[in-house]
N, C-alpha and C. Protein backbone atom coordinates (compact mmCIF):
# COMPACT_ATOMS: atom_id res chain seq x y z
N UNK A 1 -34.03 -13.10 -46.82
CA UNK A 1 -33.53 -14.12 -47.72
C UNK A 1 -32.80 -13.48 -48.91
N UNK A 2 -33.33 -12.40 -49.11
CA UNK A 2 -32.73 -11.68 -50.58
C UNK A 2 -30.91 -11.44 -50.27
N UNK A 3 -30.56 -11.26 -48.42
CA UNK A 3 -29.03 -11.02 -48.57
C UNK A 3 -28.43 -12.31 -48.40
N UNK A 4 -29.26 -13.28 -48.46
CA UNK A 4 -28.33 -14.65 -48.25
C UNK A 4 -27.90 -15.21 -49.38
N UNK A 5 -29.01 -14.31 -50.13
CA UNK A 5 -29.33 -15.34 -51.54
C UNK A 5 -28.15 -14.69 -52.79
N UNK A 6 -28.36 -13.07 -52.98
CA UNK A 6 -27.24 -12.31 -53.32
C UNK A 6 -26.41 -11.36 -52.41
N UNK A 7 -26.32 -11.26 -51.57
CA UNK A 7 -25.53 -10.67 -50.40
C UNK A 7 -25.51 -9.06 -51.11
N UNK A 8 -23.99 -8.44 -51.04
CA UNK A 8 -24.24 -7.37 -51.37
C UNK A 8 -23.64 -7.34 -52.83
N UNK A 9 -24.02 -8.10 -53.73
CA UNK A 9 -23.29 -8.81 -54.95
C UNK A 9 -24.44 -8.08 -56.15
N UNK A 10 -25.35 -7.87 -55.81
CA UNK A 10 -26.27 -7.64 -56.94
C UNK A 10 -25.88 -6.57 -57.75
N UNK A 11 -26.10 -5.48 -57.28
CA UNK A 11 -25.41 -3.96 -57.69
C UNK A 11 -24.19 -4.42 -59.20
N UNK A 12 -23.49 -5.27 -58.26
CA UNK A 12 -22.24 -5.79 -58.87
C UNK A 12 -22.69 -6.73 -60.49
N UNK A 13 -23.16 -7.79 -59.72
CA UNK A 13 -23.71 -8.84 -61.26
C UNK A 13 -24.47 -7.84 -62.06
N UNK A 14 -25.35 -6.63 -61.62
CA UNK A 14 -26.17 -6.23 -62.48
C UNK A 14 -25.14 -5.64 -63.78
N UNK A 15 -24.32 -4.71 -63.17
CA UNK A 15 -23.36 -3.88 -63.78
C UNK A 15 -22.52 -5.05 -65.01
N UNK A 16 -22.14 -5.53 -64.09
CA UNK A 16 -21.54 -6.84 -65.09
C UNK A 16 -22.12 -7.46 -66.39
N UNK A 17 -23.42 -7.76 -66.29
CA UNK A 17 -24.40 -7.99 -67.04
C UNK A 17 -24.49 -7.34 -68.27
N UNK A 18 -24.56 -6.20 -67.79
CA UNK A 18 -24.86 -4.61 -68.83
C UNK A 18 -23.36 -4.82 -69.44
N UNK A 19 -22.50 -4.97 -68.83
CA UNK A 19 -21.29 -4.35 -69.44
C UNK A 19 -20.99 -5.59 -70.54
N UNK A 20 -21.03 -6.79 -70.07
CA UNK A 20 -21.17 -7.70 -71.16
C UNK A 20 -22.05 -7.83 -72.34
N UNK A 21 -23.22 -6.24 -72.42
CA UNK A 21 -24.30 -6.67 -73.14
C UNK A 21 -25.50 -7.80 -72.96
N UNK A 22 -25.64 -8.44 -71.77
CA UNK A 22 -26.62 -9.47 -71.18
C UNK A 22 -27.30 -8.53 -70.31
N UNK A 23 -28.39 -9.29 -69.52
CA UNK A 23 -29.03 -9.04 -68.40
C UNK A 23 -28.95 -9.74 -67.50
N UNK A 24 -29.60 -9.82 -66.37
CA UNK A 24 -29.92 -10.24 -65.18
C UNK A 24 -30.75 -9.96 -64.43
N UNK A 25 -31.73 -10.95 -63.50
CA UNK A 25 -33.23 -10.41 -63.17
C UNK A 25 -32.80 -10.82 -61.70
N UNK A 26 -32.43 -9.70 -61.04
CA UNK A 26 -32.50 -9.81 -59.58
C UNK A 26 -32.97 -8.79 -58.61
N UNK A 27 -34.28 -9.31 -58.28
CA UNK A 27 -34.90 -8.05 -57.60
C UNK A 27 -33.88 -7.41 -56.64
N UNK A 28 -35.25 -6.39 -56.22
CA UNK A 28 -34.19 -5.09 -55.50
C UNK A 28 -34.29 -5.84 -53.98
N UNK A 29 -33.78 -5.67 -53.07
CA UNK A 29 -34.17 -5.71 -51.58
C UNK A 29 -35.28 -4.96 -51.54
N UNK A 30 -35.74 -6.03 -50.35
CA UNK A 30 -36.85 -5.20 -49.71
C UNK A 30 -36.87 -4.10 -48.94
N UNK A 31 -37.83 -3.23 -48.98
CA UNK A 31 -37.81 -2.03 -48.00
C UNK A 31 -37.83 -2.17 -46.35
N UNK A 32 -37.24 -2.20 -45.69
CA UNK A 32 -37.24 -2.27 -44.29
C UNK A 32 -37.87 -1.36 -43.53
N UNK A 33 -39.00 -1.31 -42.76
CA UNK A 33 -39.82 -0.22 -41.75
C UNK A 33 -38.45 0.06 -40.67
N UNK A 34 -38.40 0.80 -40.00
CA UNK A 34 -37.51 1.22 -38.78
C UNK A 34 -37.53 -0.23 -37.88
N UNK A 35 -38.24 -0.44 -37.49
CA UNK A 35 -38.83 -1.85 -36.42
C UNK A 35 -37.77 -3.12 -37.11
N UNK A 36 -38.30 -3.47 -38.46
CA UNK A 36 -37.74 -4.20 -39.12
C UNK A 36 -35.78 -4.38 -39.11
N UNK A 37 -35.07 -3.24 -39.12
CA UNK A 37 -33.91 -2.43 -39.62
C UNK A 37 -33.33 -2.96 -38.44
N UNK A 38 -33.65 -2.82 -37.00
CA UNK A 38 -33.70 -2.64 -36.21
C UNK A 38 -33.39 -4.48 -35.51
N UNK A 39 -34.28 -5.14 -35.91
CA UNK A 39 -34.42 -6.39 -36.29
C UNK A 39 -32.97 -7.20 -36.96
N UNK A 40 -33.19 -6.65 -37.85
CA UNK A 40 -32.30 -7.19 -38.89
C UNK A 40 -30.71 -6.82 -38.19
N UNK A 41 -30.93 -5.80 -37.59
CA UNK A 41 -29.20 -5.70 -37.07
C UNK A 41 -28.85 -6.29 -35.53
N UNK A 42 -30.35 -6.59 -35.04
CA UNK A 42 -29.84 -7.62 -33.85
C UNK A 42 -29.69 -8.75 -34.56
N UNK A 43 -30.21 -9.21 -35.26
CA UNK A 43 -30.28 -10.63 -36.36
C UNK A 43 -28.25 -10.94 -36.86
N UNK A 44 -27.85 -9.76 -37.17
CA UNK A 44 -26.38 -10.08 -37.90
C UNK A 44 -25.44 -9.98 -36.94
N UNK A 45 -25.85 -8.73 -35.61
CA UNK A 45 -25.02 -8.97 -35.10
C UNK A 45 -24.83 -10.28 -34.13
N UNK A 46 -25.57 -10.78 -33.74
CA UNK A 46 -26.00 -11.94 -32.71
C UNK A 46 -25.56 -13.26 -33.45
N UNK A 47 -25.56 -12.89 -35.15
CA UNK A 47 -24.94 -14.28 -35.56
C UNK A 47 -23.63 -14.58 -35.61
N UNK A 48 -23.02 -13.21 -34.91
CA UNK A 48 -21.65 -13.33 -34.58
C UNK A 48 -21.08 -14.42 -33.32
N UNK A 49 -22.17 -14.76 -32.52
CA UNK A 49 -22.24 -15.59 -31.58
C UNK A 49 -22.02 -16.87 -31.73
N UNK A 50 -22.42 -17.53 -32.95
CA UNK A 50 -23.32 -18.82 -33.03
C UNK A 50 -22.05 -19.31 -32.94
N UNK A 51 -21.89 -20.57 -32.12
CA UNK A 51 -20.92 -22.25 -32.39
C UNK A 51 -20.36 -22.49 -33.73
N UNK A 52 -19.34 -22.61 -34.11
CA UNK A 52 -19.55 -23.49 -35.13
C UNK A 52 -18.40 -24.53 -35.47
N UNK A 53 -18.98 -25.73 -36.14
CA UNK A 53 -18.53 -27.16 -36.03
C UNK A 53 -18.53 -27.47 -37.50
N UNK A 54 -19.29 -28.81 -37.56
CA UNK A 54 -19.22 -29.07 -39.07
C UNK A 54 -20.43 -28.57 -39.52
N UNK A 55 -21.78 -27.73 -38.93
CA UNK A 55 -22.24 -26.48 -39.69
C UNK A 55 -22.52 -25.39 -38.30
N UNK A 56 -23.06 -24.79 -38.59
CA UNK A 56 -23.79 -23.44 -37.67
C UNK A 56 -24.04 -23.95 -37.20
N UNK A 57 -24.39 -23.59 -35.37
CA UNK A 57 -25.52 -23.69 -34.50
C UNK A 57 -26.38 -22.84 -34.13
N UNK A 58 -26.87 -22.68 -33.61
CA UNK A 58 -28.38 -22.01 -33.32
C UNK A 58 -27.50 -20.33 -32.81
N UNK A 59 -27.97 -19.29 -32.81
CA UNK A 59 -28.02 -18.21 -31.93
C UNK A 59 -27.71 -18.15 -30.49
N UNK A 60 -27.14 -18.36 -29.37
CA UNK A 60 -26.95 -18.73 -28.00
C UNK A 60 -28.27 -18.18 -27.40
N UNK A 61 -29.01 -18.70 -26.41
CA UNK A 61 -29.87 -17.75 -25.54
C UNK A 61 -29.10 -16.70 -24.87
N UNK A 62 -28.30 -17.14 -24.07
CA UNK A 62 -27.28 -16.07 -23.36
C UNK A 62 -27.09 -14.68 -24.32
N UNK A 63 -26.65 -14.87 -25.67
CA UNK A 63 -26.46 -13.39 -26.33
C UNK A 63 -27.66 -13.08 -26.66
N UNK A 64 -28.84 -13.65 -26.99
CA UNK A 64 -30.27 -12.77 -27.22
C UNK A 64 -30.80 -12.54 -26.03
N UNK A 65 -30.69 -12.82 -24.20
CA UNK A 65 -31.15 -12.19 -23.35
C UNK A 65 -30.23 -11.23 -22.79
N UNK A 66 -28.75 -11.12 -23.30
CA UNK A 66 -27.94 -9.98 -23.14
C UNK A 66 -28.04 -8.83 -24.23
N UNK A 67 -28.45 -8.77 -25.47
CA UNK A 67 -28.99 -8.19 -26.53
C UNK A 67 -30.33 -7.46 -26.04
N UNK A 68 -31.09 -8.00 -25.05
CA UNK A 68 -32.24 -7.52 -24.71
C UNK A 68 -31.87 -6.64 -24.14
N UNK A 69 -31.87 -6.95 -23.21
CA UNK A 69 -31.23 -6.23 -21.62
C UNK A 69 -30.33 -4.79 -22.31
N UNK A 70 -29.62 -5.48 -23.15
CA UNK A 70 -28.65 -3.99 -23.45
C UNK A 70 -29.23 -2.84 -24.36
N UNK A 71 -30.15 -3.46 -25.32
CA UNK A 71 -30.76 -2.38 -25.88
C UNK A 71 -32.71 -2.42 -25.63
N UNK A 72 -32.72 -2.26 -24.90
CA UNK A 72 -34.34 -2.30 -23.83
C UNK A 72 -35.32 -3.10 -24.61
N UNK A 73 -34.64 -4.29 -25.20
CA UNK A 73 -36.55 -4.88 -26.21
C UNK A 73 -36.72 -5.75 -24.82
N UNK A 74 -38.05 -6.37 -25.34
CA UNK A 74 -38.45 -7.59 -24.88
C UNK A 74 -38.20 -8.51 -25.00
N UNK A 75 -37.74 -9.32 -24.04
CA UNK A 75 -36.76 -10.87 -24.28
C UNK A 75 -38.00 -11.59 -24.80
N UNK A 76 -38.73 -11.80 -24.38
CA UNK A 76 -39.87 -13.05 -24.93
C UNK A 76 -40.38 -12.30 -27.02
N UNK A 77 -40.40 -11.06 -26.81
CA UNK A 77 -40.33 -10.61 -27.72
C UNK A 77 -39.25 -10.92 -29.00
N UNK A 78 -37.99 -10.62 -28.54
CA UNK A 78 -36.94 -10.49 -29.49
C UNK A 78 -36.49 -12.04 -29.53
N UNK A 79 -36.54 -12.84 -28.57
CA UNK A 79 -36.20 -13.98 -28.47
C UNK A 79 -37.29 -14.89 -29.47
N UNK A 80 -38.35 -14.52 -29.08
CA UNK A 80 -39.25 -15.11 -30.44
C UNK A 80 -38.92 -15.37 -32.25
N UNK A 81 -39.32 -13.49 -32.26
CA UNK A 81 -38.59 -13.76 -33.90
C UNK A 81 -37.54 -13.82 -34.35
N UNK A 82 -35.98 -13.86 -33.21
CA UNK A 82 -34.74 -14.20 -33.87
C UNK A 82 -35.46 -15.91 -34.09
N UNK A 83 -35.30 -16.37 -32.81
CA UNK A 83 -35.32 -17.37 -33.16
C UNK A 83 -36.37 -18.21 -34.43
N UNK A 84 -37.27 -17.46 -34.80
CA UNK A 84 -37.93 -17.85 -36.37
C UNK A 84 -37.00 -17.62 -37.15
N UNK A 85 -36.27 -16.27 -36.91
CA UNK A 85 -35.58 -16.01 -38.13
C UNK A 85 -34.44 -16.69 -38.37
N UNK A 86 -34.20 -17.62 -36.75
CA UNK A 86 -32.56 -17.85 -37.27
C UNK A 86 -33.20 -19.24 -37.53
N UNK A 87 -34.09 -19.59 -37.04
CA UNK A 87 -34.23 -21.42 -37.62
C UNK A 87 -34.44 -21.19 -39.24
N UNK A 88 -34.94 -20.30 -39.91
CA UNK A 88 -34.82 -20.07 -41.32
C UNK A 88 -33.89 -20.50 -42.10
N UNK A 89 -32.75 -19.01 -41.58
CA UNK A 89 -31.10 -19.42 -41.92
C UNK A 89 -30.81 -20.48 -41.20
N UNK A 90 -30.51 -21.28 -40.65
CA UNK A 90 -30.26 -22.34 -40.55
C UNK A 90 -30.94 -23.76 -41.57
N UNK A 91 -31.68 -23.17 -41.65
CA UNK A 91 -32.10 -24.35 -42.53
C UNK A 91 -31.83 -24.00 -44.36
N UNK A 92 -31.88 -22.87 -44.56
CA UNK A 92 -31.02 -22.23 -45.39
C UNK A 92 -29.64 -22.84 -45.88
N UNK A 93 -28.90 -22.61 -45.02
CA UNK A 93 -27.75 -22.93 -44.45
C UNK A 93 -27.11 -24.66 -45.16
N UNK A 94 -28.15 -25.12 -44.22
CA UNK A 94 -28.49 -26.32 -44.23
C UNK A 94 -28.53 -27.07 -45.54
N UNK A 95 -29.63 -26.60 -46.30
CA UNK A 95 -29.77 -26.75 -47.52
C UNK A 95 -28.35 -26.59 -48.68
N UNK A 96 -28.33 -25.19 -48.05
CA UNK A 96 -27.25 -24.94 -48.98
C UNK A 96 -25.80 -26.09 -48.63
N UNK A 97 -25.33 -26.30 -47.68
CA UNK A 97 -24.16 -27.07 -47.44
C UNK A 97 -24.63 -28.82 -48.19
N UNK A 98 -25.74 -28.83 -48.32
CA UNK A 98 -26.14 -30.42 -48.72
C UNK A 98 -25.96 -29.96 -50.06
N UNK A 99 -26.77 -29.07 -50.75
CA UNK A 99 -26.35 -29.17 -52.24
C UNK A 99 -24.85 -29.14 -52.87
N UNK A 100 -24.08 -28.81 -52.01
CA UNK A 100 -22.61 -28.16 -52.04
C UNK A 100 -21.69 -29.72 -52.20
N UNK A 101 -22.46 -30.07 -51.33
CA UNK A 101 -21.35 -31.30 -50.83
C UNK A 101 -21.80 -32.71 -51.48
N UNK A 102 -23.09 -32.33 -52.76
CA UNK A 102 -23.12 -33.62 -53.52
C UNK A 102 -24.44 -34.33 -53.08
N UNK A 103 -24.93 -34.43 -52.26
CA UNK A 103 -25.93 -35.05 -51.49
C UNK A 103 -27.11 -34.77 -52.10
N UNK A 104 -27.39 -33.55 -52.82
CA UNK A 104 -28.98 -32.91 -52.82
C UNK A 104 -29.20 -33.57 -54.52
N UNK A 105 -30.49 -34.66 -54.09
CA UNK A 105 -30.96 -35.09 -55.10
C UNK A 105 -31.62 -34.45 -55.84
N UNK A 106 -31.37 -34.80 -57.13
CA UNK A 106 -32.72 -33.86 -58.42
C UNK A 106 -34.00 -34.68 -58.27
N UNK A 107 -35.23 -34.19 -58.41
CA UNK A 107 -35.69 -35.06 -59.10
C UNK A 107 -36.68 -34.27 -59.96
């Protein structure tokens, strides 16, 4: 969530901050284990796949059981936590395009 939220922008606002004499409180990224890293780059590249219309669609099955197959994980495996991870961003996503477009109530 931390690259959706500031992408690779932080580094940047921080500097900015300082240079204006202000601050800014934006944690660091998290540390990634190898497993994780690993994860995360079937995760970006595979979202190169997704449909898109008037928002995102899901991840294809077809590219996460060809993703398997090509780099030896486990389909029931890898197919699992993309798909947690991508219903996340998607709802992410989601969120974010409703607040954008006027819709997202205060209360």
């Amino acid at each position: 969530m931390h690259q959706l939220k500031y992408g690779d922008s932080a580094d940047r606002i921080r500097k900015m901050a300082k240079r204006s004499g202000g601050s800014v409180s934006i944690p660091d990224p998290p540390q990634l284990t190898a497993w994780e890293a690993l994860l995360y780059t079937a995760f970006a590249e595979l979202s190169t796949d997704r449909q898109l219309g008037m928002a995102e669609g899901p991840i294809p099955w077809s590219s996460i059981r060809r993703y398997a197959h090509e780099y030896g994980f486990d389909l029931s495996d890898l197919s699992d936590i993309l798909r947690r991870v991508d219903g996340a961003y998607l709802r992410h996503q989601a969120a974010k395009l409703e607040k954008s477009s006027g819709r997202h109530k205060k209360q």
